[in-house]
C-alpha atoms as a PDB file:
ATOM      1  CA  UNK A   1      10.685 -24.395  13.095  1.00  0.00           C
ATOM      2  CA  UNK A   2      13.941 -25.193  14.891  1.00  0.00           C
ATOM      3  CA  UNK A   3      14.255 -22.764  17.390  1.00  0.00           C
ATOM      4  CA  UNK A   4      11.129 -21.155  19.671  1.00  0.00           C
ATOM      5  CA  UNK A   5      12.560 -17.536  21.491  1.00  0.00           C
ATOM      6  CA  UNK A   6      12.150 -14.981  19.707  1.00  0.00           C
ATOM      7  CA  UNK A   7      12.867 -11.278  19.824  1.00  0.00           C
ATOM      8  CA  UNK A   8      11.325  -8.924  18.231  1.00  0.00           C
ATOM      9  CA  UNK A   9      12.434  -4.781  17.393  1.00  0.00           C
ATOM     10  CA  UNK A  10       9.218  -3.371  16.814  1.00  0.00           C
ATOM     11  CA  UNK A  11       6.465  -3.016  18.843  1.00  0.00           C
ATOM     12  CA  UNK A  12       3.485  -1.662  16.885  1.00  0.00           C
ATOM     13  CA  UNK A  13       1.006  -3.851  14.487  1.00  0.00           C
ATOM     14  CA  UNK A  14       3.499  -6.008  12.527  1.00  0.00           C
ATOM     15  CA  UNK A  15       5.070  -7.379  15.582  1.00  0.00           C
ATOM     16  CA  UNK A  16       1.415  -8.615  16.397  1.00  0.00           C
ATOM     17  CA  UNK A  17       1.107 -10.710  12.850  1.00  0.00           C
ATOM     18  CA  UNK A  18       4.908 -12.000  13.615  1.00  0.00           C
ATOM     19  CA  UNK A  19       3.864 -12.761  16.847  1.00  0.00           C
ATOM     20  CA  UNK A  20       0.649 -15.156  15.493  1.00  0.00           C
ATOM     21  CA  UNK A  21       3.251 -16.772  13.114  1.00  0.00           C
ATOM     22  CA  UNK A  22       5.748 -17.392  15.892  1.00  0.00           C
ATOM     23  CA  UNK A  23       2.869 -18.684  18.146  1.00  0.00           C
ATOM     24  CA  UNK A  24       1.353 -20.980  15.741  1.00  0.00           C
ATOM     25  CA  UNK A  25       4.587 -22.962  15.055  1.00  0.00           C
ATOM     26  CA  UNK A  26       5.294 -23.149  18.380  1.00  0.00           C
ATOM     27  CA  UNK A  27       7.313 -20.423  19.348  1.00  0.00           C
ATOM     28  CA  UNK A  28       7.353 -17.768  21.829  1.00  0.00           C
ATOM     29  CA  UNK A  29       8.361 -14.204  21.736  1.00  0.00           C
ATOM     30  CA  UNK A  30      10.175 -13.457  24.954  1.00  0.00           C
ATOM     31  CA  UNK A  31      10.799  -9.755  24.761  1.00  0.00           C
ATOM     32  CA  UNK A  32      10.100  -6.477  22.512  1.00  0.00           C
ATOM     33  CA  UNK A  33      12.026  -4.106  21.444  1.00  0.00           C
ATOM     34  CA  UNK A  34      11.710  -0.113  20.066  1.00  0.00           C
ATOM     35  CA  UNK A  35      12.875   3.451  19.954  1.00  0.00           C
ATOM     36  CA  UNK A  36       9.670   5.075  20.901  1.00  0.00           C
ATOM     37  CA  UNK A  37       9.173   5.710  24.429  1.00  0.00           C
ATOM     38  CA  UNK A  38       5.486   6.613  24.831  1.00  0.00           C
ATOM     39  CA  UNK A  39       4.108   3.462  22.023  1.00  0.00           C
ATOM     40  CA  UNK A  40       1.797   1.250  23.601  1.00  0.00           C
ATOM     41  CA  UNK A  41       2.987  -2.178  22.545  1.00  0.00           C
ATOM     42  CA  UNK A  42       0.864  -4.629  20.386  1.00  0.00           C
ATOM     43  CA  UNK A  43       1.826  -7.311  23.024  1.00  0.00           C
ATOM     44  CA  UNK A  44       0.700  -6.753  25.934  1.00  0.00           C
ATOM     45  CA  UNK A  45       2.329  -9.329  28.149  1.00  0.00           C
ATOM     46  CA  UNK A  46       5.472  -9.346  26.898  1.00  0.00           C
ATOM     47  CA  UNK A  47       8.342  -7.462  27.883  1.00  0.00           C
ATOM     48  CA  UNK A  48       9.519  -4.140  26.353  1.00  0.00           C
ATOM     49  CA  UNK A  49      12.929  -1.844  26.321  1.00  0.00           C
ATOM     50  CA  UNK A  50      13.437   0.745  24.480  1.00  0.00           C
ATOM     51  CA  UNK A  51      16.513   2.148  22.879  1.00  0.00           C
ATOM     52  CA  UNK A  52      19.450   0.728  21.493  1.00  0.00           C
ATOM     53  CA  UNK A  53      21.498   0.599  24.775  1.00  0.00           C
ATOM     54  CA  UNK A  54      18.799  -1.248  26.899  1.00  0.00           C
ATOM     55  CA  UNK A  55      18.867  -3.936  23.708  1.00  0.00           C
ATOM     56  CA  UNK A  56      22.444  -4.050  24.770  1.00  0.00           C
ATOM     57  CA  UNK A  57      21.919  -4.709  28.266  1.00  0.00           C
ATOM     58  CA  UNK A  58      19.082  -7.208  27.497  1.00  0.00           C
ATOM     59  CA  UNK A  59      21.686  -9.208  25.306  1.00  0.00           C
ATOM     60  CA  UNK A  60      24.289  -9.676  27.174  1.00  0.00           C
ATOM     61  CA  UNK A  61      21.892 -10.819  30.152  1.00  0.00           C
ATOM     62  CA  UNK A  62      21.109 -14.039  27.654  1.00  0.00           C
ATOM     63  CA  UNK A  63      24.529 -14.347  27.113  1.00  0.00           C
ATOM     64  CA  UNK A  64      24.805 -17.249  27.650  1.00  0.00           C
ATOM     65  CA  UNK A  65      21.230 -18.716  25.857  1.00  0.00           C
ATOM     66  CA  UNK A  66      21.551 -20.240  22.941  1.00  0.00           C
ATOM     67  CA  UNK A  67      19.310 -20.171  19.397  1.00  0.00           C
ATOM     68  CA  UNK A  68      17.148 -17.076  20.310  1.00  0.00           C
ATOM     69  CA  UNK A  69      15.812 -15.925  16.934  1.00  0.00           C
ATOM     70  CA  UNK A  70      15.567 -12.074  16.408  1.00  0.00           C
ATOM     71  CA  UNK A  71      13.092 -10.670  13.786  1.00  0.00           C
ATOM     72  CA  UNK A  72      12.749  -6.988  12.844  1.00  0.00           C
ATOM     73  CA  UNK A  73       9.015  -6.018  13.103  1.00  0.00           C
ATOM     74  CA  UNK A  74       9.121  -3.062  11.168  1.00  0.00           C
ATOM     75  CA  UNK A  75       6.734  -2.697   8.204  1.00  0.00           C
ATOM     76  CA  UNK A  76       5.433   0.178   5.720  1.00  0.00           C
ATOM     77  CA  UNK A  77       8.256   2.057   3.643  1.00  0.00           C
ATOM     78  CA  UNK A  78      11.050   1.142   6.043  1.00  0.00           C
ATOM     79  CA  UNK A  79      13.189  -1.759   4.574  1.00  0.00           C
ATOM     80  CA  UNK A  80      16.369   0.185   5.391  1.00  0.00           C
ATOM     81  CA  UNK A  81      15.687   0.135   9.085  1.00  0.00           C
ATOM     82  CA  UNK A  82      14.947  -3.849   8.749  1.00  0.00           C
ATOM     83  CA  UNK A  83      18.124  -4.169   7.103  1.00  0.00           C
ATOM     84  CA  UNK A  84      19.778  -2.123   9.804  1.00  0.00           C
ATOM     85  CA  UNK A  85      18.506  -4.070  12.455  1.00  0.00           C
ATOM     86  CA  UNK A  86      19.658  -7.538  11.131  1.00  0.00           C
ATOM     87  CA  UNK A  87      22.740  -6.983  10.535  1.00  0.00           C
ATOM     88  CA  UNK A  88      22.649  -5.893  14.804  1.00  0.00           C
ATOM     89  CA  UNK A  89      20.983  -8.925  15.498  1.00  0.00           C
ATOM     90  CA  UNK A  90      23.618 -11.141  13.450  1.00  0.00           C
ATOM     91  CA  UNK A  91      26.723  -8.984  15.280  1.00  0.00           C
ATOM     92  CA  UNK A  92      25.002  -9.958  18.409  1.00  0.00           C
ATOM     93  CA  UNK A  93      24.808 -13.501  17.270  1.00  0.00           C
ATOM     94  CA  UNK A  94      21.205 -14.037  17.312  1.00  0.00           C
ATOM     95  CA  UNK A  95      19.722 -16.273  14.881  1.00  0.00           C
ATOM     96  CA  UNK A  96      17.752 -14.652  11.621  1.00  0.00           C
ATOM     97  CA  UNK A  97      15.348 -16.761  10.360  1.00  0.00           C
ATOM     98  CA  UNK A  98      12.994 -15.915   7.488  1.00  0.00           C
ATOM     99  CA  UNK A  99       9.055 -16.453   8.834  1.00  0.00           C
ATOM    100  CA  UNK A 100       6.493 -18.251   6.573  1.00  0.00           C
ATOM    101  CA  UNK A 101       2.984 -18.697   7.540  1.00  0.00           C
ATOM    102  CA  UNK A 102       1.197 -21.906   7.456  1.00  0.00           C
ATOM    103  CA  UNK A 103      -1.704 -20.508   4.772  1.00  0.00           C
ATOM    104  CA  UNK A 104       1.389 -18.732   2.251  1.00  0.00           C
ATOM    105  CA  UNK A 105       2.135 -20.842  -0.677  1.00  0.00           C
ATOM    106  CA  UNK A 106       6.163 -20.590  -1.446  1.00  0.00           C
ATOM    107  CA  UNK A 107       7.385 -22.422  -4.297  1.00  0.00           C
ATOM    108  CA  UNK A 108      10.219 -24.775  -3.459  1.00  0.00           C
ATOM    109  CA  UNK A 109      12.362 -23.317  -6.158  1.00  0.00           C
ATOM    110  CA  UNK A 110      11.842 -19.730  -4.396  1.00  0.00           C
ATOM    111  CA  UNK A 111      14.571 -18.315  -2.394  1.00  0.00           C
ATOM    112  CA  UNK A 112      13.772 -16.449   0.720  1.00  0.00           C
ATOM    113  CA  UNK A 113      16.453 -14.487   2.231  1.00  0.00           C
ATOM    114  CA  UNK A 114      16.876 -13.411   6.419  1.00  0.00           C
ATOM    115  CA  UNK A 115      14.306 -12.175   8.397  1.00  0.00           C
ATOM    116  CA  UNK A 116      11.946 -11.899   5.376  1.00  0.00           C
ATOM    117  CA  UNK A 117       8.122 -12.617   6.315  1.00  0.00           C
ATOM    118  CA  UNK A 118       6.125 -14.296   4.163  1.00  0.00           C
ATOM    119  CA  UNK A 119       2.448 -13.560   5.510  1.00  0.00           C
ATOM    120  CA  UNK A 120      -0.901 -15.670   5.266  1.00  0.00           C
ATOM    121  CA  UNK A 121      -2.395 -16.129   1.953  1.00  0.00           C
ATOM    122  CA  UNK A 122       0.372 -14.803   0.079  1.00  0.00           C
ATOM    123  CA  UNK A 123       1.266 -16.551  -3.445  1.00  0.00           C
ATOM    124  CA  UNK A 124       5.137 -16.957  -4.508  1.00  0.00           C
ATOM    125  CA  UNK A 125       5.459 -18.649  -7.876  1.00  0.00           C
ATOM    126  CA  UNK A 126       8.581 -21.051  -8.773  1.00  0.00           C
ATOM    127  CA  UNK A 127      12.281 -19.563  -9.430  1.00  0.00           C
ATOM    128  CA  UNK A 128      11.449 -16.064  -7.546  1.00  0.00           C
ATOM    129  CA  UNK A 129      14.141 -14.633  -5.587  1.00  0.00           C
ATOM    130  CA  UNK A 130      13.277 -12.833  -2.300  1.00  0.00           C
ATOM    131  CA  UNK A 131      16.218 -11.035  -0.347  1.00  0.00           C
ATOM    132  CA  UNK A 132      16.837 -10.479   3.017  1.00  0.00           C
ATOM    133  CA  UNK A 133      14.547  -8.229   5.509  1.00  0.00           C
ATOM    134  CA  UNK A 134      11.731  -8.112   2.780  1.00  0.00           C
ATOM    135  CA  UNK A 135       7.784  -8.719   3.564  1.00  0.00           C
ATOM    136  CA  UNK A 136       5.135 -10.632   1.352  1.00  0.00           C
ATOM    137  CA  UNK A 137       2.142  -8.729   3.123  1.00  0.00           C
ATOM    138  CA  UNK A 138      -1.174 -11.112   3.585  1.00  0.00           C
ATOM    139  CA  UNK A 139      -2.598 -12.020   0.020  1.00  0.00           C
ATOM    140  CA  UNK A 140       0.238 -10.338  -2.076  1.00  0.00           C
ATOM    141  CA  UNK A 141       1.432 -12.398  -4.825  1.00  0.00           C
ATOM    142  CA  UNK A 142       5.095 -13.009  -6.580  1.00  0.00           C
ATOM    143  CA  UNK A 143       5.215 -14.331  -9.934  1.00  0.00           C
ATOM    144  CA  UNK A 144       7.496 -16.680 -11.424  1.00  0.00           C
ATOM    145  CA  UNK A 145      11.174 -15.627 -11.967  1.00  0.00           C
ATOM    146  CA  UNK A 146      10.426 -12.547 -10.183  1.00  0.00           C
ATOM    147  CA  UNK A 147      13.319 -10.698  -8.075  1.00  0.00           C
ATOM    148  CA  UNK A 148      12.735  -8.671  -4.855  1.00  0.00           C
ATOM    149  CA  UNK A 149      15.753  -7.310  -3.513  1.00  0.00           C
ATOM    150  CA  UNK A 150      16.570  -7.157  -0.176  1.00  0.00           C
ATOM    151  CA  UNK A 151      14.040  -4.376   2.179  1.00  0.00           C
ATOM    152  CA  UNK A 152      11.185  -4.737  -0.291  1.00  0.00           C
ATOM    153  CA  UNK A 153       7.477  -4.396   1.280  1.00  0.00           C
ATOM    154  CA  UNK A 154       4.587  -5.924  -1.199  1.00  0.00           C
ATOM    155  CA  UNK A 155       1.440  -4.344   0.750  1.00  0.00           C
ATOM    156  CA  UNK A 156      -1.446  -6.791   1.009  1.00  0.00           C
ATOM    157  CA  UNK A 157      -3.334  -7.251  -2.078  1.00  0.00           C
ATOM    158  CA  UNK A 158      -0.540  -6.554  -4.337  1.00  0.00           C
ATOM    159  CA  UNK A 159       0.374  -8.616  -7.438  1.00  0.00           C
ATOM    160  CA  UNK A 160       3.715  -8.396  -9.348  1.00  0.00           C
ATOM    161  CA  UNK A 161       3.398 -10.244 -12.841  1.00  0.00           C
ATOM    162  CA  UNK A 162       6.320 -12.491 -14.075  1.00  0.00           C
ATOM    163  CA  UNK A 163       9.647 -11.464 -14.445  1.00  0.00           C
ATOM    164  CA  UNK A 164       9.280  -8.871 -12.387  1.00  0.00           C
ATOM    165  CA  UNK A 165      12.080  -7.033 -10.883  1.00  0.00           C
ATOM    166  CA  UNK A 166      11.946  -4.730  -7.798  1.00  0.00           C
ATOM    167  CA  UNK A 167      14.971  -2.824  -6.236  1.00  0.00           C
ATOM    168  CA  UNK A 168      15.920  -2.290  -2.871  1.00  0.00           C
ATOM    169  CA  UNK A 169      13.942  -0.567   0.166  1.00  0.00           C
ATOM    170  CA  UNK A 170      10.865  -0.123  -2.378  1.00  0.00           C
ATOM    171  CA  UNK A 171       7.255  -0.468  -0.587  1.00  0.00           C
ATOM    172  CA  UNK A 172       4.633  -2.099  -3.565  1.00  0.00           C
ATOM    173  CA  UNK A 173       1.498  -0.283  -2.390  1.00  0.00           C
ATOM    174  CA  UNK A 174      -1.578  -2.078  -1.289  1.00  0.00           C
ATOM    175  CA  UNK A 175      -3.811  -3.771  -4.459  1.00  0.00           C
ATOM    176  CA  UNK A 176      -1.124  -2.507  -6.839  1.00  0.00           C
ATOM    177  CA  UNK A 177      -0.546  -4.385  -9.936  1.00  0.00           C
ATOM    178  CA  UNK A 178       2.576  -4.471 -11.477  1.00  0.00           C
ATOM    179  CA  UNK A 179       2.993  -5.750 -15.218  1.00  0.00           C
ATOM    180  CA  UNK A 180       5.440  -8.544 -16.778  1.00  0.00           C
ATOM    181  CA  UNK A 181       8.745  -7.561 -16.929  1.00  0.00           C
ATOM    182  CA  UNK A 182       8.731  -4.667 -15.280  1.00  0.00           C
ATOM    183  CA  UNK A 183      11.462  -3.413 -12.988  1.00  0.00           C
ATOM    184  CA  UNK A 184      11.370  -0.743 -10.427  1.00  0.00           C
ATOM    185  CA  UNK A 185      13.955   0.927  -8.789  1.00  0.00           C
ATOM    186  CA  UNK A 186      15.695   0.990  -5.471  1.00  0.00           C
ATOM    187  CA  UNK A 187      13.725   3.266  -2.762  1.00  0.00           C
ATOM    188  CA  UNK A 188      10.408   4.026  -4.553  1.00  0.00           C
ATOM    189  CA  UNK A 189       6.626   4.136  -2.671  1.00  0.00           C
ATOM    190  CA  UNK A 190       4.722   2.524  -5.367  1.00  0.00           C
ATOM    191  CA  UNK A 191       0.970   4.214  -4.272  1.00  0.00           C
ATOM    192  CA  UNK A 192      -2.272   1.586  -3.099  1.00  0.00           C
ATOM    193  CA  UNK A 193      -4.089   0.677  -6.042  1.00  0.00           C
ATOM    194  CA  UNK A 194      -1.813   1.942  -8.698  1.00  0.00           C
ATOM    195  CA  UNK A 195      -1.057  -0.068 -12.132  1.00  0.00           C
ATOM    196  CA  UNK A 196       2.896  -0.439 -12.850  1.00  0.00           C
ATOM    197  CA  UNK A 197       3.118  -0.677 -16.982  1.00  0.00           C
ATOM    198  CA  UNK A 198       6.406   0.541 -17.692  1.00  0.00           C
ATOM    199  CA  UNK A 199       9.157   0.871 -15.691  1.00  0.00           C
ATOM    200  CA  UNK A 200      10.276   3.314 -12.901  1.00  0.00           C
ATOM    201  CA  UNK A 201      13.756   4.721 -12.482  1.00  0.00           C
ATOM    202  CA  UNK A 202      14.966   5.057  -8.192  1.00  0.00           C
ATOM    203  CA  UNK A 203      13.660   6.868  -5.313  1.00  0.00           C
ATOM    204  CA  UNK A 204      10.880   8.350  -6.758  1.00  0.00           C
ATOM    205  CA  UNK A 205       6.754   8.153  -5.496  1.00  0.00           C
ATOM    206  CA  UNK A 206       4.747   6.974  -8.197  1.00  0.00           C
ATOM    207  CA  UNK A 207       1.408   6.495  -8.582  1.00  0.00           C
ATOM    208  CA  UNK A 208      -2.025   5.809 -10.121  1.00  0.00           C
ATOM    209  CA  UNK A 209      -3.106   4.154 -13.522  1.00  0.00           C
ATOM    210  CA  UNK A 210      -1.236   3.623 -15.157  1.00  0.00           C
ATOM    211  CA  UNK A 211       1.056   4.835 -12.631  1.00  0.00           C
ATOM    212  CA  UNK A 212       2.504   8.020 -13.431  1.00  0.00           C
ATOM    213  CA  UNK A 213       5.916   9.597 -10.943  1.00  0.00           C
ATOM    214  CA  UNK A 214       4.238  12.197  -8.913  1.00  0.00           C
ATOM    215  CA  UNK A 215       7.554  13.593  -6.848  1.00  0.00           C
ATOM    216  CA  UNK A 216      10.856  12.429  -5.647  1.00  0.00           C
ATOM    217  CA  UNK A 217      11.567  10.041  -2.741  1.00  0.00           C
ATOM    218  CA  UNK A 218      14.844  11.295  -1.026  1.00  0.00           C
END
């Protein structure tokens, strides 16, 4: 790892997993940030604004720092929000590294976009393609020649077959399989322990096995 600040918008659970990452490789996270007042941060002894404008502030403080690395430590169904939040942190010309941990296996041939997270015992076969502000939750696995477009969360547990093809903003619920070929649309809550066999069309919820759409998503 090439640089070792590290800012972080989120403050609940994920930021604590990024924060292990970060810490292991070296790496310190030097200040939190979030939109909700009355959270009680994961991380305790580091410091915490809230709200867009007290970001603002904060940045142009460290003006004059160079190679602070921002990630957004936001998880569940919110991939818009990470996507949001790079493309502040590149305007404010922060770097926007993906994060790997040490215990993921990532093929070489894999592509791993900005400020995606790539979590600890997670599996991504050769040729996949992995877009920007996605998350590989802990023990999820990618298949080869897979895509995962940019915002995508694959819960822990989850397993997308080869060739698999998942659109943007969608959340892969926890132990859900998905089958070869596949593709699922932009914006879709795939439900914890559900069984993708054919395909599913945008912003829908969808669920069980084999997973069947149970309402819309908008």
């Amino acid at each position: 790892m090439t640089f070792s600040k590290y800012i972080l918008w989120g403050a609940k659970g994920h930021a604590l997993v990024l924060e292990e990452i970060i810490r292991e490789q070296g790496g310190e996270v030097i200040a939190l940030f979030d939109n909700t007042s009355n959270i009680a941060p994961a991380l305790k002894d580091v410091e915490m604004l809230i709200g867009l404008e007290a970001y603002e502030a904060w940045r142009q403080r460290h003006a004059n720092e160079r190679n602070i690395n921002a990630l957004a430590a936001i998880g569940g169904a919110r991939g818009r929000d990470r996507r949001d939040f790079l493309e502040i942190f590149r305007r404010s010309g922060f770097v926007t590294p993906n994060l790997i941990h040490s215990r993921a296996v990532v093929s070489a041939s894999t592509r791993v976009g900005d400020n995606s997270h790539i979590l600890a015992g997670a599996v991504i076969a050769p040729m996949v393609e992995i877009g920007e502000a996605c998350i590989v939750n802990t023990n999820a696995s990618v298949d080869h020649e897979s895509v995962i477009a940019a915002g995508v969360h694959i819960a822990p547990g989850a397993t997308l077959c080869g060739c698999v093809h998942v659109g943007e903003n969608t959340l892969i619920g926890a132990g859900s399989v998905v089958l070869p070929r596949i593709r699922i649309g932009s914006n879709v809550i795939i439900g914890a322990g559900s069984v993708v066999t054919r395909d599913i069309p945008d912003a829908v919820v969808a669920w069980g096995n084999p997973a069947k759409i149970i309402k819309n998503n908008q």
